[in-house]
C-alpha atoms as a PDB file:
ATOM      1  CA  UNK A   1     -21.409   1.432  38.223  1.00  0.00           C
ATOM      2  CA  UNK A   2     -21.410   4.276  35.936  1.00  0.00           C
ATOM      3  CA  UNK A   3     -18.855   6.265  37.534  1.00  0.00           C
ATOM      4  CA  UNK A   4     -16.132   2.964  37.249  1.00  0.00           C
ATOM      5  CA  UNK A   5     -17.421   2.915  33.068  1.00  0.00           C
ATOM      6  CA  UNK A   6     -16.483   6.618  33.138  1.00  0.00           C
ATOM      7  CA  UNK A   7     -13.229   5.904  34.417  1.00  0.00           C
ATOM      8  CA  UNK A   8     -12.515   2.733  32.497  1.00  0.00           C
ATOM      9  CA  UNK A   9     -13.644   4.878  29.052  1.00  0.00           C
ATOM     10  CA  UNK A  10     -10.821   7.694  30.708  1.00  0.00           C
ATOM     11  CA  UNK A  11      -8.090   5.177  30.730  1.00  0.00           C
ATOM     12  CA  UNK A  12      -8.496   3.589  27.429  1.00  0.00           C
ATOM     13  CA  UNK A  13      -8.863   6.649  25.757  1.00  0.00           C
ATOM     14  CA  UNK A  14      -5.899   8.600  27.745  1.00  0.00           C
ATOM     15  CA  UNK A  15      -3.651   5.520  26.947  1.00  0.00           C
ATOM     16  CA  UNK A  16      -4.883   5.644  23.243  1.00  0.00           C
ATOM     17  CA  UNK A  17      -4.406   9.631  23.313  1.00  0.00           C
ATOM     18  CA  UNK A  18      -0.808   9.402  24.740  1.00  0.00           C
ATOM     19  CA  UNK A  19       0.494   6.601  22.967  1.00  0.00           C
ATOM     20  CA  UNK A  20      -0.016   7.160  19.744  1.00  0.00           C
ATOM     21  CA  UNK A  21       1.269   3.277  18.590  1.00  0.00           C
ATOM     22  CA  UNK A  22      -0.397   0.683  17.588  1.00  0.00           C
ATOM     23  CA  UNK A  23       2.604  -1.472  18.824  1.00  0.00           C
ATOM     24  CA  UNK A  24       3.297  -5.149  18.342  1.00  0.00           C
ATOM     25  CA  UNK A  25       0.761  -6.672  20.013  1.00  0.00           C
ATOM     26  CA  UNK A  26       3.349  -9.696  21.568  1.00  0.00           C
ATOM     27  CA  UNK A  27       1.349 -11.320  23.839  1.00  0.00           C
ATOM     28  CA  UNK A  28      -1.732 -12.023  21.945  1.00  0.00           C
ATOM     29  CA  UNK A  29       0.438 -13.129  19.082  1.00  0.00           C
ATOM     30  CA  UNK A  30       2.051 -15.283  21.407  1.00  0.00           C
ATOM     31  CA  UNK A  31      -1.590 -16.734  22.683  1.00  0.00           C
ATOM     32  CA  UNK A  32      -2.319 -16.841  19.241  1.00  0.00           C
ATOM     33  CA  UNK A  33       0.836 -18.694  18.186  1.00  0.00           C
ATOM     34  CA  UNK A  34       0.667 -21.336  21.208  1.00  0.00           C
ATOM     35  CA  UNK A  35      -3.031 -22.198  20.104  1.00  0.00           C
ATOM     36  CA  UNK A  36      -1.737 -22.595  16.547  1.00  0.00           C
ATOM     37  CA  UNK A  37       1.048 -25.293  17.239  1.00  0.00           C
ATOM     38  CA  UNK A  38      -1.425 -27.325  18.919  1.00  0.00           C
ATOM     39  CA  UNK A  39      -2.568 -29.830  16.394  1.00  0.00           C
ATOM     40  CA  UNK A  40      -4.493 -30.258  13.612  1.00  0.00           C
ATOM     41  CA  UNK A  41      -7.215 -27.365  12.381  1.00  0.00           C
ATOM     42  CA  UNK A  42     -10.107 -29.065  14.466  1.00  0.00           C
ATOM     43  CA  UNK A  43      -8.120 -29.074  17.821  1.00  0.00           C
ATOM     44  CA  UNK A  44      -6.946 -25.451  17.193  1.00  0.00           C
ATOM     45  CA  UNK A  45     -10.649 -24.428  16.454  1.00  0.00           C
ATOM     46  CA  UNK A  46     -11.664 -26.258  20.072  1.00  0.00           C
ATOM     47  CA  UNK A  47      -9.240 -24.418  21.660  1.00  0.00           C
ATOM     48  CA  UNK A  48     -10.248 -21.250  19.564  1.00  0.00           C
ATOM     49  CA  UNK A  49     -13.580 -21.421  20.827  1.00  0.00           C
ATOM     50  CA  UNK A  50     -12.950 -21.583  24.477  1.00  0.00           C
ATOM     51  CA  UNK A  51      -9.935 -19.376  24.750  1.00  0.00           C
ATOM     52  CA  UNK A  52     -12.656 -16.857  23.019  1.00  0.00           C
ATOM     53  CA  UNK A  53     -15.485 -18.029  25.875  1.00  0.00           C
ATOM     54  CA  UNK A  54     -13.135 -18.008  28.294  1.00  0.00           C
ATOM     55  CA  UNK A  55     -11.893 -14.650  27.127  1.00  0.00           C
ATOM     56  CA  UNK A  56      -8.125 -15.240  26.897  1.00  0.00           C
ATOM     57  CA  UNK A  57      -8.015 -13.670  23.909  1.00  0.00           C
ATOM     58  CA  UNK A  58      -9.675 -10.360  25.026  1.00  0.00           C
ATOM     59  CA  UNK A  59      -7.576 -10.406  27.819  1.00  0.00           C
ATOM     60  CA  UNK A  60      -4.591 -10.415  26.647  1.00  0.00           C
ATOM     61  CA  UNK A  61      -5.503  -8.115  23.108  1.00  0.00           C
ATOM     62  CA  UNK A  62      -6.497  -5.445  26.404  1.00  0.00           C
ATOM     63  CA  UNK A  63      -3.340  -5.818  28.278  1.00  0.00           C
ATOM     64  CA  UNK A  64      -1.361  -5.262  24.833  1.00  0.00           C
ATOM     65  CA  UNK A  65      -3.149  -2.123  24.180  1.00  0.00           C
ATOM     66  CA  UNK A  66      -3.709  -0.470  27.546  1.00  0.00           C
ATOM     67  CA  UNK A  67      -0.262  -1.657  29.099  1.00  0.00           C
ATOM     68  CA  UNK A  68       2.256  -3.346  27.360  1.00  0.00           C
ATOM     69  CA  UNK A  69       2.197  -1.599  23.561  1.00  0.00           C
ATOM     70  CA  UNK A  70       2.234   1.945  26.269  1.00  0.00           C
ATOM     71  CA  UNK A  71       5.469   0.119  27.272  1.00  0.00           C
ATOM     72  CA  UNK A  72       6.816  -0.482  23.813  1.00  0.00           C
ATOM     73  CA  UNK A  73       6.606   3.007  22.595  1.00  0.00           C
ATOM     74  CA  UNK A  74       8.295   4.952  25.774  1.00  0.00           C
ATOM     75  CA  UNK A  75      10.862   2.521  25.922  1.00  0.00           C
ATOM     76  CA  UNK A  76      11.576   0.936  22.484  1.00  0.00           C
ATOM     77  CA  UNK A  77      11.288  -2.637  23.271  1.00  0.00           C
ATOM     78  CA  UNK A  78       8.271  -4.592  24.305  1.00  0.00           C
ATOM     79  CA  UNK A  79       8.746  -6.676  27.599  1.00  0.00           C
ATOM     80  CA  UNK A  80       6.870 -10.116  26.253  1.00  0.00           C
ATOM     81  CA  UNK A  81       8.397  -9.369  22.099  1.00  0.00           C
ATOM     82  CA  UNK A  82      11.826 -10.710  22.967  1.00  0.00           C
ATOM     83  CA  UNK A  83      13.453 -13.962  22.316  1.00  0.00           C
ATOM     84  CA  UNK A  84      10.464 -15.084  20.358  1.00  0.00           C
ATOM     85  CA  UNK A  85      10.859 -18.090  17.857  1.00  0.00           C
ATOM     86  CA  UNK A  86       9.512 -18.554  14.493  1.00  0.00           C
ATOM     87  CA  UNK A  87       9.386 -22.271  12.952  1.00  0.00           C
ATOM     88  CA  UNK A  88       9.867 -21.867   8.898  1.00  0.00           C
ATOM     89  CA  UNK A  89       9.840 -24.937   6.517  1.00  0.00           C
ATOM     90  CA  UNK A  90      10.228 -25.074   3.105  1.00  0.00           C
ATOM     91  CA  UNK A  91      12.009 -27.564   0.385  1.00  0.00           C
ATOM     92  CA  UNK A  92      15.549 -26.749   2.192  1.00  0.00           C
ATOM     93  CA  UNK A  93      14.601 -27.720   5.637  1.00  0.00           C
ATOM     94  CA  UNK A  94      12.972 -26.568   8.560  1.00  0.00           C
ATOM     95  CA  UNK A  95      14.790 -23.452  10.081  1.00  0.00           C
ATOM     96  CA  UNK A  96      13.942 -22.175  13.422  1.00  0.00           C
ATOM     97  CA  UNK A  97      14.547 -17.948  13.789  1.00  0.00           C
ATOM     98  CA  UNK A  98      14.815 -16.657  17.433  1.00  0.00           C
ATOM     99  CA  UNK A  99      14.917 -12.860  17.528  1.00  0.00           C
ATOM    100  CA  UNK A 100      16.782 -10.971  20.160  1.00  0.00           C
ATOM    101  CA  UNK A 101      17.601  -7.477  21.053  1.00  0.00           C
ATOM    102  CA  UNK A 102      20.240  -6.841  18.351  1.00  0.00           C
ATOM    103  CA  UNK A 103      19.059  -8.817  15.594  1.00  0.00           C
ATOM    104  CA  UNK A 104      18.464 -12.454  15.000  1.00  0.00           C
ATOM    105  CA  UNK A 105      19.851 -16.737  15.127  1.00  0.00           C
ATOM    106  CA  UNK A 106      18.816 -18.906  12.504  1.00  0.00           C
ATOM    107  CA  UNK A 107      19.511 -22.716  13.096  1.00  0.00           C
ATOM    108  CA  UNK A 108      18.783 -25.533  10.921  1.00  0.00           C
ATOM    109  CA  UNK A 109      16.925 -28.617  12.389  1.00  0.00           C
ATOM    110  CA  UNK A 110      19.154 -31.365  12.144  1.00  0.00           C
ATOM    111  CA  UNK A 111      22.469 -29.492  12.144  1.00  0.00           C
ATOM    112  CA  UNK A 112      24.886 -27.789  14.493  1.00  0.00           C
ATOM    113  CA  UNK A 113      26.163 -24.410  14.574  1.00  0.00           C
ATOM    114  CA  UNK A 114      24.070 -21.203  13.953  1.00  0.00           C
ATOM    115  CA  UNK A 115      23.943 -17.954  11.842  1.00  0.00           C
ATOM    116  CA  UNK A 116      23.524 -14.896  13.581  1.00  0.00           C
ATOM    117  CA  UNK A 117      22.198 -11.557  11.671  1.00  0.00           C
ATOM    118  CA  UNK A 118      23.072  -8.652  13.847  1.00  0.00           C
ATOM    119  CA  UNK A 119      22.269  -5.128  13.498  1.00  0.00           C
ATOM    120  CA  UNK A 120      25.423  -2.577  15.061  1.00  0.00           C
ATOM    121  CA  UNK A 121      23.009   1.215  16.025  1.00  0.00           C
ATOM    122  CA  UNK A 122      26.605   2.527  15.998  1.00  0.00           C
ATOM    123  CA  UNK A 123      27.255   2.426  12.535  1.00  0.00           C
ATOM    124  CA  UNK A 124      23.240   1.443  11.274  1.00  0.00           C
ATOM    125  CA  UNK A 125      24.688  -1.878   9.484  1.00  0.00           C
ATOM    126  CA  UNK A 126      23.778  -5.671   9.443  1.00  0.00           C
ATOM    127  CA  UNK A 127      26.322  -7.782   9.979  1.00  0.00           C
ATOM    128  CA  UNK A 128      26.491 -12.014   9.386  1.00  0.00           C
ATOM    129  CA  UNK A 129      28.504 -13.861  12.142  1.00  0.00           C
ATOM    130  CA  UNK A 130      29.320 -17.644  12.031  1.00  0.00           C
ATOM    131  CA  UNK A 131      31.946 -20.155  13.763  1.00  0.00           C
ATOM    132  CA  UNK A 132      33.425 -16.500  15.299  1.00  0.00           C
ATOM    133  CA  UNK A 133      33.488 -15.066  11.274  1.00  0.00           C
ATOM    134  CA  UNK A 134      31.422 -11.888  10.956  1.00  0.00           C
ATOM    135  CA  UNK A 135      30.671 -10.053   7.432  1.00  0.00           C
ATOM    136  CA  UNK A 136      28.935  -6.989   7.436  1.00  0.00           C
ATOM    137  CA  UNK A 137      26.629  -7.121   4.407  1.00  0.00           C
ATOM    138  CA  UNK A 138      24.808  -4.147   4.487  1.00  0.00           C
ATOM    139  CA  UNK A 139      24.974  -0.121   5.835  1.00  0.00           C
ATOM    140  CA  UNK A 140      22.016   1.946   6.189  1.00  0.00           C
ATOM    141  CA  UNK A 141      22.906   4.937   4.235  1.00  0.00           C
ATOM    142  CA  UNK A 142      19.372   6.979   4.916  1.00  0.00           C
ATOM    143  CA  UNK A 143      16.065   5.758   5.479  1.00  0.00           C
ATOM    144  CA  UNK A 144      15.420   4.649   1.617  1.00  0.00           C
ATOM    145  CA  UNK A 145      19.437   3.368   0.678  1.00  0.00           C
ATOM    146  CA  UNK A 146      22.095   0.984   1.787  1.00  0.00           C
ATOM    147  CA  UNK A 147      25.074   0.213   0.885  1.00  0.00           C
ATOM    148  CA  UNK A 148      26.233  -3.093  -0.098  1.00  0.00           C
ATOM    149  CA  UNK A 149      29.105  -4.630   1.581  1.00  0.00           C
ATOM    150  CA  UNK A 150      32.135  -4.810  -0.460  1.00  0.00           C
ATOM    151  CA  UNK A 151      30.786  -2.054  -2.803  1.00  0.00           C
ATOM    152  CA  UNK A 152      30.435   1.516  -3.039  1.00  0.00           C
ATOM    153  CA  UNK A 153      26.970   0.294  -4.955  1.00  0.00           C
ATOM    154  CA  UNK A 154      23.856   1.936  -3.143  1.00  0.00           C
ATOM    155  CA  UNK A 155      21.086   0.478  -3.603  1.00  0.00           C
ATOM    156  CA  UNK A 156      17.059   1.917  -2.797  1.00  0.00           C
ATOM    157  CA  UNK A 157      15.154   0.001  -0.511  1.00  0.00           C
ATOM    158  CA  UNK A 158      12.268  -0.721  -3.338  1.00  0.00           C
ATOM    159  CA  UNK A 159      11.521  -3.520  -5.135  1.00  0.00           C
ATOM    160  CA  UNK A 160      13.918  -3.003  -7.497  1.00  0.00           C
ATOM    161  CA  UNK A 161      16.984  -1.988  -5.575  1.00  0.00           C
ATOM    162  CA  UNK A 162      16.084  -5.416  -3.762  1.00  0.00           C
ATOM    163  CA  UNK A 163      16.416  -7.307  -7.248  1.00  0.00           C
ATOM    164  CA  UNK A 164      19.318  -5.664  -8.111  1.00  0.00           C
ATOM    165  CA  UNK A 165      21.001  -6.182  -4.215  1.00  0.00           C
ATOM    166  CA  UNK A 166      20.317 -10.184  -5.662  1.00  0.00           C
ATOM    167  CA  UNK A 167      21.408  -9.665  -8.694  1.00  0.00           C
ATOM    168  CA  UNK A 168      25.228  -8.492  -7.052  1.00  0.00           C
ATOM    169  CA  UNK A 169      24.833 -11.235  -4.859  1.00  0.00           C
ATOM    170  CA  UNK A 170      24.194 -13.890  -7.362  1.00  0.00           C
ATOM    171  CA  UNK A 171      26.392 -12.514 -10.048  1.00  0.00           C
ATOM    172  CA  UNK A 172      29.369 -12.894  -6.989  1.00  0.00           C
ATOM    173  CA  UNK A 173      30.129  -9.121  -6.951  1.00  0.00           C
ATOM    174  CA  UNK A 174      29.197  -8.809  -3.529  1.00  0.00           C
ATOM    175  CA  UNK A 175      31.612 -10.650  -1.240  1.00  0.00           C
ATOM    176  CA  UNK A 176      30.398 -12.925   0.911  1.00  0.00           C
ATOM    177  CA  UNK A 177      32.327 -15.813   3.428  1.00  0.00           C
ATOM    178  CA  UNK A 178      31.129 -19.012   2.278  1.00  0.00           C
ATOM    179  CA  UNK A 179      32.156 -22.624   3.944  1.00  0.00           C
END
């Protein structure tokens, strides 16, 4: 017995030692998600409780770290991160957001068509593509600037080159295709 707790202690500290990333943890979010959408506070507490007896939770937080957050950092991608959806509501609708490899679709329940945010690793930019329209709105210039689409403005990637990226926008100096 205590040689296979030597070895266990080997592997998780040889995958912690070569790693070196904390990763994104995708399939206990996703655990964590599903027991979130259930219902009402008291049924996701049940639930809760035995997925923690049980120990789904464990489980899957030790399969992130030992195997599948390894994964993510050699490769780049995690195998159980993509095509995840995220549910937001607020006063303008409920909007679902499904991330993919190159970026992201928004849809809006109740209507059809989609927006798609897409980043290009050619030329580090985001681009906006609807109803076969795309508009690139923004180019990486370094790791703290971008540059905002039809403008030479660069903007920091702080707080306030954010405000002032809204300000263009609102202020219609910043070109955008609008239906």
């Amino acid at each position: 017995m205590r040689k296979l707790i030597v070895a266990v202690s080997a592997v998780l500290a040889s995958s912690v030692l070569f790693s070196s990333c904390i990763g994104s943890f995708a399939l206990f979010n996703k655990v964590l998600d599903w027991n979130q959408g259930l219902g009402n506070k008291f049924v996701n507490e049940l639930v809760f409780i035995c997925l923690n007896i049980i120990p789904v939770y464990g489980i899957s937080a030790l399969i992130d770290a030992i195997v599948l957050n390894t994964i993510e950092f050699w490769t780049g991608s995690n195998p159980i991160a993509g095509n995840t959806v995220k549910t937001v509501k607020d006063e303008n609708g409920t909007f679902y957001i499904t991330s993919h490899e190159n970026g992201y679709t928004i849809t809006k329940e109740g209507q059809e068509g989609q927006l798609d945010l897409v980043y290009n690793k050619e030329d580090n930019s985001w681009s906006a593509e609807k109803d076969g329209q795309s508009v690139k709105f923004l180019t990486f210039v370094d790791e703290n600037h971008v540059k905002m689409y039809g403008s030479e403005q660069v903007v920091e990637l702080s707080q306030a080159g954010t405000l002032a990226y809204k300000a263009a926008v609102c202020n219609n100096t910043v070109a955008f295709v609008q239906e």
